[in-house]
Protein backbone atom coordinates (compact mmCIF):
# COMPACT_ATOMS: atom_id res chain seq x y z
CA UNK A 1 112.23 92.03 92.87
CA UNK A 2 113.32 95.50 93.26
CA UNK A 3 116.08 95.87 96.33
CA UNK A 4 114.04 98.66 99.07
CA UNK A 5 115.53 100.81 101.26
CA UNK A 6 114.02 100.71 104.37
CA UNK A 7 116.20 98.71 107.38
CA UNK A 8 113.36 96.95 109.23
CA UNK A 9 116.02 96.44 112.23
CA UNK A 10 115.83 100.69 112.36
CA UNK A 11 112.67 100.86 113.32
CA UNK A 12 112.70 101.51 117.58
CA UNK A 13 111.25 98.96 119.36
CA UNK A 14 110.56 98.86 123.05
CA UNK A 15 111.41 95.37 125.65
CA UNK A 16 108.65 94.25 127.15
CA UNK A 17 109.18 91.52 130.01
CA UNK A 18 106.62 89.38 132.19
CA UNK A 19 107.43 89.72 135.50
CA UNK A 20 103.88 88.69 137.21
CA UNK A 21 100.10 88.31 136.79
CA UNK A 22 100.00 92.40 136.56
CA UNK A 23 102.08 92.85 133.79
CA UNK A 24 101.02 92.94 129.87
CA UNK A 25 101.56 89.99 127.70
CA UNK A 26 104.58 90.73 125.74
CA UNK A 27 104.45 91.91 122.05
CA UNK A 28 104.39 89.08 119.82
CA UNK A 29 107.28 88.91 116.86
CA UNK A 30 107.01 86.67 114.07
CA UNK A 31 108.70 86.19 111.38
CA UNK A 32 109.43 83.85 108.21
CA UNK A 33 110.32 83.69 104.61
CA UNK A 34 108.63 84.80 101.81
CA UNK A 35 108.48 85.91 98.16
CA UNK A 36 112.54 85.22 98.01
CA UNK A 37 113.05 87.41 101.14
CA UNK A 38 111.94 87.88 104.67
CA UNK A 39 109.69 88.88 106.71
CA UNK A 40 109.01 90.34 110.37
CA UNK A 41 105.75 91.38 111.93
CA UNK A 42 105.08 92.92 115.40
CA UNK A 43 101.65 92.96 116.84
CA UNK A 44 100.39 94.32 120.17
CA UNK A 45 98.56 91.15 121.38
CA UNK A 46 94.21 91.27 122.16
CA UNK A 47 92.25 89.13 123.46
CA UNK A 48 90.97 88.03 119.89
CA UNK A 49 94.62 87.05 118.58
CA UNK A 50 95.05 83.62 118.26
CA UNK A 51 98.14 82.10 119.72
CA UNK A 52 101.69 83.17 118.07
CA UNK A 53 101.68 79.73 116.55
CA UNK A 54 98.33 79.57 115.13
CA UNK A 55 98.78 83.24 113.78
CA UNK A 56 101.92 82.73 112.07
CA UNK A 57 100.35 79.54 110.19
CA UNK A 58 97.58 81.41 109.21
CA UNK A 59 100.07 84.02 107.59
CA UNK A 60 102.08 81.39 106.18
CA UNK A 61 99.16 79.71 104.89
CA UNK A 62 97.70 83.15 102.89
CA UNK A 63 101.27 84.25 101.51
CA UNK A 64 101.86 80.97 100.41
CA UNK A 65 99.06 81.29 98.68
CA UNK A 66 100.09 84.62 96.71
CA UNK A 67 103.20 82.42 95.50
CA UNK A 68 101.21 80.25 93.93
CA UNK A 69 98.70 82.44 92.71
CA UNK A 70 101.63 85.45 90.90
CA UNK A 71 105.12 84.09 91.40
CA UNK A 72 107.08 83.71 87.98
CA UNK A 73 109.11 81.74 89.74
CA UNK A 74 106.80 78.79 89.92
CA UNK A 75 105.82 77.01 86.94
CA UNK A 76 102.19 76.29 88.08
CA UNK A 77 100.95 79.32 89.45
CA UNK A 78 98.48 80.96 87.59
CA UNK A 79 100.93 84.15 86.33
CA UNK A 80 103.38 81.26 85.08
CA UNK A 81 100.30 79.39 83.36
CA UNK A 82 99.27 82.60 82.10
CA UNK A 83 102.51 83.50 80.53
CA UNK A 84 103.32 80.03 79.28
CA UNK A 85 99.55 79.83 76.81
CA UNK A 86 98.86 81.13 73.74
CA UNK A 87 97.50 84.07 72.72
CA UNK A 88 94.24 82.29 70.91
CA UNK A 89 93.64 80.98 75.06
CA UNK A 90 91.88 82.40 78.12
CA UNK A 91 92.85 81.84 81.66
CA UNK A 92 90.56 82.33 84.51
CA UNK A 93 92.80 83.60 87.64
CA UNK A 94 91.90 84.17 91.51
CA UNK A 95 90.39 87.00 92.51
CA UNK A 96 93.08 88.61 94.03
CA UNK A 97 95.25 87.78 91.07
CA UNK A 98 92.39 89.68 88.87
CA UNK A 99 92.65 92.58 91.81
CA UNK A 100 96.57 92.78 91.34
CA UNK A 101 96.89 92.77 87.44
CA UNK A 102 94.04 95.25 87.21
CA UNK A 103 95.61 97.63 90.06
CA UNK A 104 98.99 97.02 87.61
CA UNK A 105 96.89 98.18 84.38
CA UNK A 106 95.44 101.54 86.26
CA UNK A 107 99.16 102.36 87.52
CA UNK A 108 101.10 102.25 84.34
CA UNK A 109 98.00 104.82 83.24
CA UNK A 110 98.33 106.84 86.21
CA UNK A 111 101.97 106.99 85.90
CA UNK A 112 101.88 107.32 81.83
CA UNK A 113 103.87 104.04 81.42
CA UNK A 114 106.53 104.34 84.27
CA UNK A 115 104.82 100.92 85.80
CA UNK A 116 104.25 98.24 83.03
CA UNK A 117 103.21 94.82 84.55
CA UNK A 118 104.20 93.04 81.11
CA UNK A 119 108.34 94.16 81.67
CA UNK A 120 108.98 90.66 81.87
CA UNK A 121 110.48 90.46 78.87
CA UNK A 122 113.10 92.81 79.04
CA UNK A 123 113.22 92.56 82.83
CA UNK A 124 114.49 88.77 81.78
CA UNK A 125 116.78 90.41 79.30
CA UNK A 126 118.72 92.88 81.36
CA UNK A 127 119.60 89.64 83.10
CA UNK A 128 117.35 90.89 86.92
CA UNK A 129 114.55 87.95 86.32
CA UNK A 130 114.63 84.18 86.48
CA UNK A 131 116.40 84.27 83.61
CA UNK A 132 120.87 84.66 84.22
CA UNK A 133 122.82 87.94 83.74
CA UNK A 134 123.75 88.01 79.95
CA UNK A 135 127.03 86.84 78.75
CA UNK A 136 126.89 90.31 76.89
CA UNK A 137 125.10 93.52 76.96
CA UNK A 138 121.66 93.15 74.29
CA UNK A 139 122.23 95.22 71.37
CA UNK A 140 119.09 97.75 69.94
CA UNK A 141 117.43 95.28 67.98
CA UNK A 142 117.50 92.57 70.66
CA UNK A 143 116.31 95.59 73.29
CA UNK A 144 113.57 96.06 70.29
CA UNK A 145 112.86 92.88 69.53
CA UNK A 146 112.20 92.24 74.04
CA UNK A 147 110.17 95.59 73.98
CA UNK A 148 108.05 94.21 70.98
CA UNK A 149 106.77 91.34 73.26
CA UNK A 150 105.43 93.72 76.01
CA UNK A 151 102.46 96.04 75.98
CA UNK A 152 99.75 96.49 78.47
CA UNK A 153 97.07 96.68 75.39
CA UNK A 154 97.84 93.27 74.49
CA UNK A 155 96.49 92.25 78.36
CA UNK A 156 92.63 92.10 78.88
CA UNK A 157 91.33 91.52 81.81
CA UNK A 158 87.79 90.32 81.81
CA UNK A 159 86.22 89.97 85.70
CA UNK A 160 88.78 87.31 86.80
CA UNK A 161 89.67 85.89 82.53
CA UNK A 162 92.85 86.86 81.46
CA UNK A 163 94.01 86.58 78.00
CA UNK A 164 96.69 88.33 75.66
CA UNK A 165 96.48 89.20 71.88
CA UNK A 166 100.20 88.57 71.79
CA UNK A 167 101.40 85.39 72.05
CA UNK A 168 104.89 86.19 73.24
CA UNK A 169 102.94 88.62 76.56
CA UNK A 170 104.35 87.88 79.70
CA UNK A 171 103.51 89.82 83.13
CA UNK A 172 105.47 90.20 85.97
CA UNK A 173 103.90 91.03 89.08
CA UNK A 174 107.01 91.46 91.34
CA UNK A 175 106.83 95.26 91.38
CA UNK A 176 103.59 95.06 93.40
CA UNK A 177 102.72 91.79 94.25
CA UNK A 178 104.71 92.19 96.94
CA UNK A 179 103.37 94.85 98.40
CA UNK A 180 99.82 93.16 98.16
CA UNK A 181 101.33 90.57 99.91
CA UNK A 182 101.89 92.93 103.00
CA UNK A 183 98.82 94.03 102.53
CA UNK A 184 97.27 90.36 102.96
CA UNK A 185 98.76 90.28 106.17
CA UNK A 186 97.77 93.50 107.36
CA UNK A 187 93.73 92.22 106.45
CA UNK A 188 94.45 89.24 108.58
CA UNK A 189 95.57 91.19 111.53
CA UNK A 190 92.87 93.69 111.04
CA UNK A 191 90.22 91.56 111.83
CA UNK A 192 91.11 90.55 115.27
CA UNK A 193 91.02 94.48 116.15
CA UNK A 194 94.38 94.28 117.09
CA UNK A 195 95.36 98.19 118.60
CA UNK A 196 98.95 98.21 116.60
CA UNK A 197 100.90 96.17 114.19
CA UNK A 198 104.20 96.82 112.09
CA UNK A 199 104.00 94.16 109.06
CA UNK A 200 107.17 94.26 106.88
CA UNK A 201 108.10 91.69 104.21
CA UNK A 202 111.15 92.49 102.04
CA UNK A 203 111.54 96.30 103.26
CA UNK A 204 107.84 96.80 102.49
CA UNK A 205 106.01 98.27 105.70
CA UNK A 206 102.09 98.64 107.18
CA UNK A 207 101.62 100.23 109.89
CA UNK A 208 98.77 100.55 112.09
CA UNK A 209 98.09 102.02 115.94
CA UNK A 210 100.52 102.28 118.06
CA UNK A 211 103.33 100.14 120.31
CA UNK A 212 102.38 98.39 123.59
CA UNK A 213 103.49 101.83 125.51
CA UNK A 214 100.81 103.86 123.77
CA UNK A 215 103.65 105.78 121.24
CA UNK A 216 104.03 105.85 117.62
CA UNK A 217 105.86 102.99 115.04
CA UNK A 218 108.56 104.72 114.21
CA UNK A 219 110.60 104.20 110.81
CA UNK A 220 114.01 105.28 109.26
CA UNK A 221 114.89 105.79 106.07
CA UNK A 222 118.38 104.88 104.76
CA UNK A 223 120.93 107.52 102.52
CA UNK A 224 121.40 106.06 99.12
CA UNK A 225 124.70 104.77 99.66
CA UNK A 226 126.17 101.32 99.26
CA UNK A 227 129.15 101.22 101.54
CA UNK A 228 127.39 103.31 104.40
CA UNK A 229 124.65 102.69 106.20
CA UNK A 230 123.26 106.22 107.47
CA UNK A 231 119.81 107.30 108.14
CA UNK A 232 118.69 110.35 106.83
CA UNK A 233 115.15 110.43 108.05
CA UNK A 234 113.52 109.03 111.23
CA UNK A 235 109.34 109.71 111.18
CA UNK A 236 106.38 107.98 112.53
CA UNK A 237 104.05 106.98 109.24
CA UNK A 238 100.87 107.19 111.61
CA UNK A 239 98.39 104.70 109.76
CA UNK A 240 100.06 103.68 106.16
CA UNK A 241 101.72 101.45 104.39
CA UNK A 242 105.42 102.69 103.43
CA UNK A 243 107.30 101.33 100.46
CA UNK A 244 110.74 102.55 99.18
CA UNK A 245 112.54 101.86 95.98
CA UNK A 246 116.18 102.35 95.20
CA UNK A 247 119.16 101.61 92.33
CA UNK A 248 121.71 101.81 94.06
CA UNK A 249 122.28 98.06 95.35
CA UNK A 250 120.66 95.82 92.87
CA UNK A 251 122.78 96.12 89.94
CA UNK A 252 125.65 95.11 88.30
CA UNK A 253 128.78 96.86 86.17
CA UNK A 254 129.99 95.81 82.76
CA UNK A 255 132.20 97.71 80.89
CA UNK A 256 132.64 100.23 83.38
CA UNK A 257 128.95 100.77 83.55
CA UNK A 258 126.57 100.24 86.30
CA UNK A 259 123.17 98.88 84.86
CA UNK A 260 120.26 99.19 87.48
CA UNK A 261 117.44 96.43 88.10
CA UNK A 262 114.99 99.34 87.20
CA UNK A 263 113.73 98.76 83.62
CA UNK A 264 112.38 101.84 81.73
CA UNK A 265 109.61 100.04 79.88
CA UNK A 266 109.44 103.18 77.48
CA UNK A 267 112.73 102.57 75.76
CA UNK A 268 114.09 99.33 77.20
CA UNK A 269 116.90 100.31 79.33
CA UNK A 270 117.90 100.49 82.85
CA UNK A 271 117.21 103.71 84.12
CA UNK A 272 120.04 106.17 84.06
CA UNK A 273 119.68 109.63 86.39
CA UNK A 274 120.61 110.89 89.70
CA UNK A 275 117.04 110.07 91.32
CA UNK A 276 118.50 107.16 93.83
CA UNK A 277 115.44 106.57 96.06
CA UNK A 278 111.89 106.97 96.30
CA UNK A 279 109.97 106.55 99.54
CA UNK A 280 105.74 106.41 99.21
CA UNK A 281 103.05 106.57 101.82
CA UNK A 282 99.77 105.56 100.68
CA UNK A 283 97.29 103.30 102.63
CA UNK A 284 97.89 100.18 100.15
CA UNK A 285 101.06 98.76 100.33
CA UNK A 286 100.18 97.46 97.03
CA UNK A 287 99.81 100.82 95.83
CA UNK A 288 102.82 102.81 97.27
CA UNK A 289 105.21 99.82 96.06
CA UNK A 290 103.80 100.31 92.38
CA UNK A 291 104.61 104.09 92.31
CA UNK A 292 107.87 103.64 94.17
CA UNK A 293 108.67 101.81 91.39
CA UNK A 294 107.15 103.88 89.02
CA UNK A 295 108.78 107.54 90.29
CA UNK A 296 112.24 105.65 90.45
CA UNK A 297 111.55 105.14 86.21
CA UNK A 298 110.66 108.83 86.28
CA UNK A 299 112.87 110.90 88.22
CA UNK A 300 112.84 113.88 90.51
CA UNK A 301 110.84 116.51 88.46
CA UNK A 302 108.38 114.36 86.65
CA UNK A 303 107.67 112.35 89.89
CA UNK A 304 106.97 115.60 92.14
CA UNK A 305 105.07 116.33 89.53
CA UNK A 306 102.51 112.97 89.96
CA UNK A 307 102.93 113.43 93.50
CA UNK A 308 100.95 116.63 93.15
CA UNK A 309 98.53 115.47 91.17
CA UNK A 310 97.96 112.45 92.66
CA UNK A 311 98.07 114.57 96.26
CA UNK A 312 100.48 111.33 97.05
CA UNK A 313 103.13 111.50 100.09
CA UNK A 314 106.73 110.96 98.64
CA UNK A 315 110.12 111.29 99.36
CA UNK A 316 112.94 111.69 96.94
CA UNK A 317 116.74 111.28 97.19
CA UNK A 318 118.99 112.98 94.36
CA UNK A 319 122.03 112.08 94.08
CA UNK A 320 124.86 114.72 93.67
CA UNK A 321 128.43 114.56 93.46
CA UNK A 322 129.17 115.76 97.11
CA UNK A 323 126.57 114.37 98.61
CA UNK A 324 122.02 113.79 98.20
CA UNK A 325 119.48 116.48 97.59
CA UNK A 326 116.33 115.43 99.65
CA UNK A 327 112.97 116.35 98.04
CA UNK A 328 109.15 116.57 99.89
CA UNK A 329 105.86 116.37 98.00
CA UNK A 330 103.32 118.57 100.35
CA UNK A 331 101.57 115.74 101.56
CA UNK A 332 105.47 114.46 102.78
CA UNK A 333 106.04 117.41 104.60
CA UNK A 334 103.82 117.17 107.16
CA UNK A 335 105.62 113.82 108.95
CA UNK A 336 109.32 115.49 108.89
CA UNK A 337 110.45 116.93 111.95
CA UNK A 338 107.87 115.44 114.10
């Protein structure tokens, strides 16, 4: 899973105490563990919402349920089946398995192979999956021979029957299943017309209405740096989901080297370039953690560049030698200095 950059514990909340009959019921926090990481909702209670208890089992219950539908972690969900059968097989997966794989397929053409859902392999190789860190760094032909067993044209999706015309295929799901996981949440809140909720799960944000006061969610995004922790933007999202991607504290150094989580699945190796975070609005967490992903495998120019054409709303941190260069697509710009 990739390591985000937004702090959750940055965002500004407000206290809200019951002193009597006339005052509000206070904001109900939850929060849990999930997907090999955490996760913290606020909601601004209704009369519809369920009690605390009852509404955190019912979130339990439905991200529970996307482990066990797309974790590779388990050996019996349906990713892990799919990845463990042959290629002369077919598979028929949950619906919202089917909707995540075939949101995976139309990013990596959207983003011309920056997002590739079948990265396992190498992902496994680089030492940043279930698999160990390597003893040793892979040579080229091991690189070539991990690279050989992905390829999203060796996928096929059929309604909800997967199969794979390579036997060796194996998808990964962690750069936006989480994100659809968020997502799941936000659907469950949704339909007890709450008037505001923040849902994060592993740095991954939605964000609807407003706080109990009547004023905007408001979130910060961290600086690139691993020994400080300073924010270099504050901004209220208004209605979106919010997902950020980074290198620059999942990795490890061999050799002098410092070898990022972030695969390119166009040549095999960890991503090497001064881009050090991307942050991405879009309405579907899903979504925006799939091109987050994506622009960090692209960099600064080529990723303004989707951003554009896409009319998507991203922010980029450069690294530099004395410091970050801070980048705005147009559809960004509106939310800074608000």
């Amino acid at each position: 899973m990739k390591k985000t950059l937004v702090n959750w514990l940055a965002l500004v909340w407000l206290a809200f105490f019951v002193s009597g009959c006339s005052q509000p019921a206070p904001i109900i926090s939850l929060s849990g563990n999930t997907m090999g990481t955490t996760y913290h909702i606020k909601v601004v209670p209704s009369a519809k919402l369920p009690e605390a208890n009852l509404l955190q089992a019912e979130i339990d219950i439905a991200l529970e349920k996307v482990n066990d539908q797309m974790s590779t972690y388990r050996p019996d969900s349906e990713l892990s089946r799919f990845n463990s059968m042959g290629h002369e097989e077919t598979i028929t997966v949950s619906k919202d398995t089917a909707f995540v794989i075939a949101e995976g397929i139309h990013l990596y053409e959207v983003t011309g192979g920056a997002l590739d859902i079948t990265l396992g392999p190498l992902v496994n190789l680089w030492g940043f999956g279930p698999d160990k860190r390597p003893t040793e760094l892979p040579s080229e032909d091991v690189i070539a021979a991990a690279k050989a067993k992905t390829g999203i044209e060796f996928l096929h999706l059929d309604g909800m029957k997967l199969s794979k015309t390579n036997p060796d295929l194996y998808v990964d799901l962690s750069s936006i299943a989480k994100g659809f996981g968020v997502d799941m949440v936000a659907s469950i809140l949704d339909k007890y017309h709450v008037s505001g909720y923040l849902v994060e799960i592993g740095g991954e944000l939605s964000v609807y209405g407003n706080k109990m006061d009547d004023s905007p969610w408001r979130v910060a995004i961290e600086q690139p740096d691993v020994d400080d922790r300073e924010i270099q933007l504050v901004f209220a999202p208004g209605d979106n989901a919010i997902a950020t991607s980074g290198d620059y504290r999942n990795y490890y150094e061999e050799d002098g080297r410092q070898f990022s989580h972030l695969i390119d699945p166009r040549d095999g190796y960890p991503i090497d370039h001064r881009l050090a975070s991307v942050t991405v609005l879009h309405k579907q967490s899903m979504v925006a953690d799939g091109y987050a992903t994506a622009m960090m495998v692209l960099g600064t120019e080529k990723s303004l560049a989707l951003a554009k054409q896409e009319n998507l709303a991203i922010m980029l941190i450069e690294k530099q030698d004395d410091g970050f260069n801070v980048f705005y697509s147009d559809a960004f710009k509106p939310y800074v200095n608000q």
